[in-house]
C-alpha atoms as a PDB file:
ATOM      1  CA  UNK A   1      -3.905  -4.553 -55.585  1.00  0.00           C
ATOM      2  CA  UNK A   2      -3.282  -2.090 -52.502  1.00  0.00           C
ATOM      3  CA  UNK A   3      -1.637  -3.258 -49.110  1.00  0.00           C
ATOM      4  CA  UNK A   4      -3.684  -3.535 -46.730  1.00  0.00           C
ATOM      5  CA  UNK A   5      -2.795  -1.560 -43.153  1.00  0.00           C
ATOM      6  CA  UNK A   6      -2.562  -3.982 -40.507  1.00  0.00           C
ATOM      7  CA  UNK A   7      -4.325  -2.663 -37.419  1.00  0.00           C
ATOM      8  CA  UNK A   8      -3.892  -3.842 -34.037  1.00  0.00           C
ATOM      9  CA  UNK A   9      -6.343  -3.020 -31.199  1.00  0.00           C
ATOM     10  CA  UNK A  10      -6.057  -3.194 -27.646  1.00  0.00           C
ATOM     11  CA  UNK A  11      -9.693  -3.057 -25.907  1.00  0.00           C
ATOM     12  CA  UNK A  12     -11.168  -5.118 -23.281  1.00  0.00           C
ATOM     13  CA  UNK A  13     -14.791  -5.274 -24.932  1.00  0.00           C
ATOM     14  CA  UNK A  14     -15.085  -8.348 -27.376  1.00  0.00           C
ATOM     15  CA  UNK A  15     -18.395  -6.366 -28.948  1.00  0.00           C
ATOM     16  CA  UNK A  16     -15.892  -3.127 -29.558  1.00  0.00           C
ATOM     17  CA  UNK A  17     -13.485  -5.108 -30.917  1.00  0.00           C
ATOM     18  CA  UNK A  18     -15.481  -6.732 -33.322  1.00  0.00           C
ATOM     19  CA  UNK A  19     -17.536  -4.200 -34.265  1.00  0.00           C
ATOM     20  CA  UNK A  20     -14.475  -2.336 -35.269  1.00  0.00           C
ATOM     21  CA  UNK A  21     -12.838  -5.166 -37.213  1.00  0.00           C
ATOM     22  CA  UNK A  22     -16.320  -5.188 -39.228  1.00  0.00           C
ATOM     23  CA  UNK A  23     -16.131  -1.772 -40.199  1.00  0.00           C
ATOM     24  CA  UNK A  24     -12.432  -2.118 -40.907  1.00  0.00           C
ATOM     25  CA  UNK A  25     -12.167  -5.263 -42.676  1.00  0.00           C
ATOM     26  CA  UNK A  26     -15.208  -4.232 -45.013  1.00  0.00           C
ATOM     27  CA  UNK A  27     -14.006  -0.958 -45.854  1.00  0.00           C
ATOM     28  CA  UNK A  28     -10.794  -3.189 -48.262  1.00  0.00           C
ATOM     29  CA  UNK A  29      -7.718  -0.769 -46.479  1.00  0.00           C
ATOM     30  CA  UNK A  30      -7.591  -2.582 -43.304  1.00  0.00           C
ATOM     31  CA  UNK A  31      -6.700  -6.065 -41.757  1.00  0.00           C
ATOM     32  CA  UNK A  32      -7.355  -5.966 -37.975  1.00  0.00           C
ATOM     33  CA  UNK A  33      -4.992  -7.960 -35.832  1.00  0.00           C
ATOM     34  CA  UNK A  34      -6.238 -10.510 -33.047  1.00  0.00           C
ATOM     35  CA  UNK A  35      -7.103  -8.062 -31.016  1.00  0.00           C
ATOM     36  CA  UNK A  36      -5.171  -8.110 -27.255  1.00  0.00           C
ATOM     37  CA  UNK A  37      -8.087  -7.184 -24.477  1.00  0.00           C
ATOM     38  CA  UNK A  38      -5.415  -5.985 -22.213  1.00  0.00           C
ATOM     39  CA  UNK A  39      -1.832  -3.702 -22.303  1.00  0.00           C
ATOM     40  CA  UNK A  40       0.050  -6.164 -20.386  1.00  0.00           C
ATOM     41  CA  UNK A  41       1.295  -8.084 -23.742  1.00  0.00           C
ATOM     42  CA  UNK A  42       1.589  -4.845 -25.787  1.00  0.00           C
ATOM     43  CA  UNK A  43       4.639  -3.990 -25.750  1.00  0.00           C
ATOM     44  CA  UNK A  44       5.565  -7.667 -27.196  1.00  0.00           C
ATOM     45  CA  UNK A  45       2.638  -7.864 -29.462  1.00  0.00           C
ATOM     46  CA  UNK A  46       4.397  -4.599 -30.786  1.00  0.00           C
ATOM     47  CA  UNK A  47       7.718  -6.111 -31.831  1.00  0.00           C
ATOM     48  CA  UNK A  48       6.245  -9.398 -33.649  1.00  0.00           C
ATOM     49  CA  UNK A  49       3.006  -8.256 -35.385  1.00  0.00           C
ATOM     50  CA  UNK A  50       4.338  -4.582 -36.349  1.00  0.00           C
ATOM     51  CA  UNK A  51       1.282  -3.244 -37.223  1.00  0.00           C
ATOM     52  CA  UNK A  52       0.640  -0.307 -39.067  1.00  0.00           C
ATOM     53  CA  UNK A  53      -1.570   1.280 -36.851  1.00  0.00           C
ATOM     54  CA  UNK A  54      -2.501   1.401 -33.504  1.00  0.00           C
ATOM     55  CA  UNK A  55      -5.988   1.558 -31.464  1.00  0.00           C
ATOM     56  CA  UNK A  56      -5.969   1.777 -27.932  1.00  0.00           C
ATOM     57  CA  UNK A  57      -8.731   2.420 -24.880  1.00  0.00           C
ATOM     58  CA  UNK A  58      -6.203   4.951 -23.114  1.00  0.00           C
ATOM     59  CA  UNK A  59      -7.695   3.666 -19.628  1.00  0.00           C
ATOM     60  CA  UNK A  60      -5.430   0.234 -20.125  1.00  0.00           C
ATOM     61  CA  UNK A  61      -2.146   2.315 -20.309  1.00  0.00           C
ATOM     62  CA  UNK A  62      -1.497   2.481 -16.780  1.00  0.00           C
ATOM     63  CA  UNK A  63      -0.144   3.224 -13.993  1.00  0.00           C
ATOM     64  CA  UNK A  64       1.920   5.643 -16.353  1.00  0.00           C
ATOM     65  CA  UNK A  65       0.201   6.316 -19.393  1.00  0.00           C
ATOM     66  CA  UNK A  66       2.695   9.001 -20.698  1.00  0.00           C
ATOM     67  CA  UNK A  67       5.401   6.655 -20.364  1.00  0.00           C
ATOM     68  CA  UNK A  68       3.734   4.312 -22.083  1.00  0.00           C
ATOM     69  CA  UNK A  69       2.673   6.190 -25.161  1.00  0.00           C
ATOM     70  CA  UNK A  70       5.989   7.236 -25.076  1.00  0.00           C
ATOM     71  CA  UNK A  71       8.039   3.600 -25.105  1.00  0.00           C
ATOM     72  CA  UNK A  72       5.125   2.884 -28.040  1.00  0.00           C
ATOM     73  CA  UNK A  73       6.769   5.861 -29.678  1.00  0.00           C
ATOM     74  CA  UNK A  74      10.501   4.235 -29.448  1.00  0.00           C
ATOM     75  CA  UNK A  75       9.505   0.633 -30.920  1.00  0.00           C
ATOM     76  CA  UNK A  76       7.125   1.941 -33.784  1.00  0.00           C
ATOM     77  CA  UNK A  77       7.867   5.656 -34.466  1.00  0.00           C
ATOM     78  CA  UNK A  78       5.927   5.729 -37.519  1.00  0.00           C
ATOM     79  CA  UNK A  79       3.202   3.876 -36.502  1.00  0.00           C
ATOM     80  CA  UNK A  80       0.242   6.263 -35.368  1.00  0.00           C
ATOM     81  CA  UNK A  81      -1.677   5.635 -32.510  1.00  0.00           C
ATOM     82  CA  UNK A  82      -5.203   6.182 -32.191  1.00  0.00           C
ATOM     83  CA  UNK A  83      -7.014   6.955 -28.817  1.00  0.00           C
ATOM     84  CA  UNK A  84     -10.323   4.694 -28.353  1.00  0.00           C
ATOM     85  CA  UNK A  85     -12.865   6.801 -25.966  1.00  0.00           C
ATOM     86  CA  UNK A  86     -15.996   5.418 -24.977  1.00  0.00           C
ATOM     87  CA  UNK A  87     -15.934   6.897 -20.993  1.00  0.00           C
ATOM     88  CA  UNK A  88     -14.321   9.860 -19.418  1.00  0.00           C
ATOM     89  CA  UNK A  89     -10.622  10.292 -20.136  1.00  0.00           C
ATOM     90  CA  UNK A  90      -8.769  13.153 -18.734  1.00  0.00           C
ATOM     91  CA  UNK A  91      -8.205  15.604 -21.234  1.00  0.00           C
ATOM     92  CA  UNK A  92      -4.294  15.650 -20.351  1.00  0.00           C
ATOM     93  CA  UNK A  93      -4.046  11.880 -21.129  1.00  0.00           C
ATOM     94  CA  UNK A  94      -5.845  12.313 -24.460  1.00  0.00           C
ATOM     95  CA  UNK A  95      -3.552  15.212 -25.278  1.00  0.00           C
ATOM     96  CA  UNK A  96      -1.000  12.702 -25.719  1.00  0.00           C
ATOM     97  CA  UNK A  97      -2.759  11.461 -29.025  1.00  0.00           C
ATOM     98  CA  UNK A  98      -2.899  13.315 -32.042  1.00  0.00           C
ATOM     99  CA  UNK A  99      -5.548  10.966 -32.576  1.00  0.00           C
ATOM    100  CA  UNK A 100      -9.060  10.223 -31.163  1.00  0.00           C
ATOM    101  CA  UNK A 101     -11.694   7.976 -32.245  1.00  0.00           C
ATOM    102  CA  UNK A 102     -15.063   8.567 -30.373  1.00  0.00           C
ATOM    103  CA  UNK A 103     -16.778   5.221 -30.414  1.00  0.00           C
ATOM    104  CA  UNK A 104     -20.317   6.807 -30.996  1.00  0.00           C
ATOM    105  CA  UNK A 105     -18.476   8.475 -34.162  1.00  0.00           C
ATOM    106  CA  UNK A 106     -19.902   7.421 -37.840  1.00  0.00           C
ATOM    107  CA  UNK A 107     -18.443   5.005 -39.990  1.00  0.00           C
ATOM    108  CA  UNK A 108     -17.471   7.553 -42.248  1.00  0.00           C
ATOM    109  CA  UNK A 109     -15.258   9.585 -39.493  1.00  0.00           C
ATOM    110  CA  UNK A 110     -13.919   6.558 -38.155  1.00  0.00           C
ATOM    111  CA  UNK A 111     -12.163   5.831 -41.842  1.00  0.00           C
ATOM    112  CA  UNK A 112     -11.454   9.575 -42.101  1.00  0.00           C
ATOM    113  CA  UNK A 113      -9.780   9.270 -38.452  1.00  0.00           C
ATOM    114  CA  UNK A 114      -7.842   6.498 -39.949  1.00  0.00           C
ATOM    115  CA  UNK A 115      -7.416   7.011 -43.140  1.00  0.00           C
ATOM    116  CA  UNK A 116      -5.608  11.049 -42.287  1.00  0.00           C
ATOM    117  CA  UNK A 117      -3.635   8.821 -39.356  1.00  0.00           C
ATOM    118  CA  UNK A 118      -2.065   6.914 -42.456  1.00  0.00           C
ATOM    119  CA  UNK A 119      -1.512   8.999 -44.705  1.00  0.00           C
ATOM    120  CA  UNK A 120       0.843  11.240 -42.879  1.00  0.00           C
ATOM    121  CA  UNK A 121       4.319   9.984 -43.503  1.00  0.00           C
ATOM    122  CA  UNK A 122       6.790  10.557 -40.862  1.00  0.00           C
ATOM    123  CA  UNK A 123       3.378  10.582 -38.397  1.00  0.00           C
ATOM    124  CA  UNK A 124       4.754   9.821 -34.586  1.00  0.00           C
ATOM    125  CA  UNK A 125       2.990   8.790 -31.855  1.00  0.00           C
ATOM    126  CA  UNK A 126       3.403  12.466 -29.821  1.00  0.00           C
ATOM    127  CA  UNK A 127       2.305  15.521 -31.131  1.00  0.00           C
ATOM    128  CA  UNK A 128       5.157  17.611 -32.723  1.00  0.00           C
ATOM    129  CA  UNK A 129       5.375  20.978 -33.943  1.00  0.00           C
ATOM    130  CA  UNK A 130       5.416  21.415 -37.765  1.00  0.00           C
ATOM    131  CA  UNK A 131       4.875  24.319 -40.162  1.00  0.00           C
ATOM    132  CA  UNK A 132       4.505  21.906 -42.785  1.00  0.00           C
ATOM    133  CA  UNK A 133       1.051  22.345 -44.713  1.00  0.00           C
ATOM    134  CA  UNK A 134      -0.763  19.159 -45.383  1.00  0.00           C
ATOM    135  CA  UNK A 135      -4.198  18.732 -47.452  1.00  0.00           C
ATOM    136  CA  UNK A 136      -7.148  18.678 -44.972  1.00  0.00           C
ATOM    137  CA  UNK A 137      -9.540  16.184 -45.184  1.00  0.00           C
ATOM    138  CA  UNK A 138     -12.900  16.994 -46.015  1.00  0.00           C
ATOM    139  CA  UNK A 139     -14.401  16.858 -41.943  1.00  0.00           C
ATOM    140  CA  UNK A 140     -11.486  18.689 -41.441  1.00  0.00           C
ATOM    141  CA  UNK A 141     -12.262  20.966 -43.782  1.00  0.00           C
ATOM    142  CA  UNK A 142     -16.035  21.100 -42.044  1.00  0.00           C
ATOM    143  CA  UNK A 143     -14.764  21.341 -38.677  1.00  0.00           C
ATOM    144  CA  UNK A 144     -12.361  24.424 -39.768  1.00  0.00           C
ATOM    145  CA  UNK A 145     -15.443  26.438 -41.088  1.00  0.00           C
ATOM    146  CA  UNK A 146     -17.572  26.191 -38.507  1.00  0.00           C
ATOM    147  CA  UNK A 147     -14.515  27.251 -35.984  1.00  0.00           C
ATOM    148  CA  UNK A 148     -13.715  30.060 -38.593  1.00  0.00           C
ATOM    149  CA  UNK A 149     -17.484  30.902 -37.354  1.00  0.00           C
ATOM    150  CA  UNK A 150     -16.722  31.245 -33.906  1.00  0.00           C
ATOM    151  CA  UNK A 151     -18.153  27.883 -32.765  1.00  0.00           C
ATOM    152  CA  UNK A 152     -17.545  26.430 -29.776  1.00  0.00           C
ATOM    153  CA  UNK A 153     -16.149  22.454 -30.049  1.00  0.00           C
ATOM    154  CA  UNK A 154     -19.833  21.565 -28.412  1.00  0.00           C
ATOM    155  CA  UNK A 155     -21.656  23.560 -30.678  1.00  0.00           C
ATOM    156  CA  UNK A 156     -19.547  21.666 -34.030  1.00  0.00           C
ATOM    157  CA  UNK A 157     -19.725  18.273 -32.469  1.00  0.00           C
ATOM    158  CA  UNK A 158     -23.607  19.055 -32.056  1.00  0.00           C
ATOM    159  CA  UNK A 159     -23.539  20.199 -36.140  1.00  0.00           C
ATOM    160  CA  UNK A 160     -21.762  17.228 -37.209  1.00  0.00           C
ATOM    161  CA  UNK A 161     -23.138  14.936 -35.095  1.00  0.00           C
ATOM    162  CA  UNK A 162     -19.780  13.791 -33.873  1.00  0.00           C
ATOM    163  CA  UNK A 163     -18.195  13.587 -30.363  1.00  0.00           C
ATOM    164  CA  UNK A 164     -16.148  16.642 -28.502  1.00  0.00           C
ATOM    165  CA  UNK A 165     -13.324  14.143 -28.431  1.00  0.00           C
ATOM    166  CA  UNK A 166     -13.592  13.588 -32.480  1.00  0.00           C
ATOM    167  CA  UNK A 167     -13.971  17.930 -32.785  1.00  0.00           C
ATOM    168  CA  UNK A 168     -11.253  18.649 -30.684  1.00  0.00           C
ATOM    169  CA  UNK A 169      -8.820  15.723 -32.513  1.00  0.00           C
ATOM    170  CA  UNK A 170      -9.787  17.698 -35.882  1.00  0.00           C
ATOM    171  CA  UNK A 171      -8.808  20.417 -34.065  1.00  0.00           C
ATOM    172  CA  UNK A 172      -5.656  18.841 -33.337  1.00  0.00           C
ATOM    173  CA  UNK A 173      -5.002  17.864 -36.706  1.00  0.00           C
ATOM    174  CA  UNK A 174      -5.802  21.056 -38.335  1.00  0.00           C
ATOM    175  CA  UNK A 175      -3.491  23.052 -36.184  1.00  0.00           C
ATOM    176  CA  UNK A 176      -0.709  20.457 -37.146  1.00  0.00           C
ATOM    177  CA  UNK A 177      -1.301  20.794 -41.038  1.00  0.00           C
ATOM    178  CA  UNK A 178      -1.739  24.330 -41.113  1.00  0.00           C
ATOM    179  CA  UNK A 179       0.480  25.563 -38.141  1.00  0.00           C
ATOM    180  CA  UNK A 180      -2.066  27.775 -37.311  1.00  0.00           C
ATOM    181  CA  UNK A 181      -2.898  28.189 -34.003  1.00  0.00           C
ATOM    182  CA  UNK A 182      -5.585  30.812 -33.343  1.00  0.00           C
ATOM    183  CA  UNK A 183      -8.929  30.944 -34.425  1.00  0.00           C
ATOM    184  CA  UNK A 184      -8.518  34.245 -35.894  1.00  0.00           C
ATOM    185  CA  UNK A 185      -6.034  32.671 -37.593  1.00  0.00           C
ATOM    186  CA  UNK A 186      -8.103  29.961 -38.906  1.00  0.00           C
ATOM    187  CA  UNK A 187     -10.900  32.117 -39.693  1.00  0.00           C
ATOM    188  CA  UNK A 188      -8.119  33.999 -42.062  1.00  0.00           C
ATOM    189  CA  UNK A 189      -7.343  30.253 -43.710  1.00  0.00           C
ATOM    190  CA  UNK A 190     -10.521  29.626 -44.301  1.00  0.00           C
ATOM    191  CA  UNK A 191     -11.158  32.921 -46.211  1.00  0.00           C
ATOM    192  CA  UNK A 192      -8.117  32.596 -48.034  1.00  0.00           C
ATOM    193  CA  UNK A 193      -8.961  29.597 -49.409  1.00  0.00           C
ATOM    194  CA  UNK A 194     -12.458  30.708 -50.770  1.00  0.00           C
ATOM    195  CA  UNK A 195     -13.944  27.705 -47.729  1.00  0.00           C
ATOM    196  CA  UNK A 196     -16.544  30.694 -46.132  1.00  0.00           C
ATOM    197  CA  UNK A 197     -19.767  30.748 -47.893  1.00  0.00           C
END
């Protein structure tokens, strides 16, 4: 029988969090954590429970939300950490996730948000630079064509009926796998690898 991926998530909305232990719990990889409704335990909650992953509503990391992310980073350096958005979040702050969960996303991207957050070994809460190529998933895969197209991130979150925040976190992830940064570029990838039609 496979481990399950203990999941701890820090959101102040009881109906969130138990929406998203639903989905979790009933998809068999994932045992959610009680959930903490604010950051002020985090940090603590972080050394006992360990979890494997992390969700977060990025508006509860403050006063310094880089700093944050960043002491996250020194206790559990393996553990990723996924970006809850549900409001407005300044694109700077979200930057500092390689991971973003839209909470009007599907059930199916939510798993494929977590499921690509766990499967990359070594995966660290900030963003780094890697050359390394890594199997994309298969909304990855979507989100690449339709930027290999010349979409805009509106026009592909409009497609897939997905959020901006869940495109441009593809995005994110694509760029990291493939260490390709331009769109010409990715247009070449995509050819390359017979994904045009």
């Amino acid at each position: 029988m496979k481990a399950l991926r203990s999941v701890l998530i820090v959101e102040p909305s009881e109906i969130i969090c138990n929406g998203l232990r639903s989905i979790l719990e009933s998809s068999g990889g994932y045992n959610v954590l009680s959930e903490i409704h604010d950051a002020s335990t985090l940090m603590d909650r972080l050394n006992v429970a360990r979890p494997d992953v992390l969700i977060v509503n990025p508006t509860l990391l403050s006063p310094t939300p880089r700093q944050q992310i960043s002491a996250i980073g020194r206790i559990r350096p393996t553990m990723p950490v996924v970006a809850l958005v549900y409001q407005y979040v300044e694109q700077s702050l979200l930057e500092s996730f390689r991971y973003v969960l839209d909470i009007r996303s599907t059930r199916s991207t939510l798993l494929s948000i977590l499921h690509d957050a766990t499967s990359n070994t070594g995966n660290s809460v900030e963003p780094t630079e890697s050359t390394d190529n890594y199997e994309l998933s298969d909304r990855e895969t979507d989100v690449l064509v339709l930027v290999a197209k010349g979409l805009s991130s509106k026009e592909i979150a409009d497609k897939l009926h997905i959020s901006v925040h869940t495109v441009n976190s593809h995005r994110k992830n694509i760029t990291h796998k493939t260490g390709i940064k331009s769109v010409a570029g990715l247009a070449v990838y995509a050819m390359i690898h017979n994904l045009m039609e």
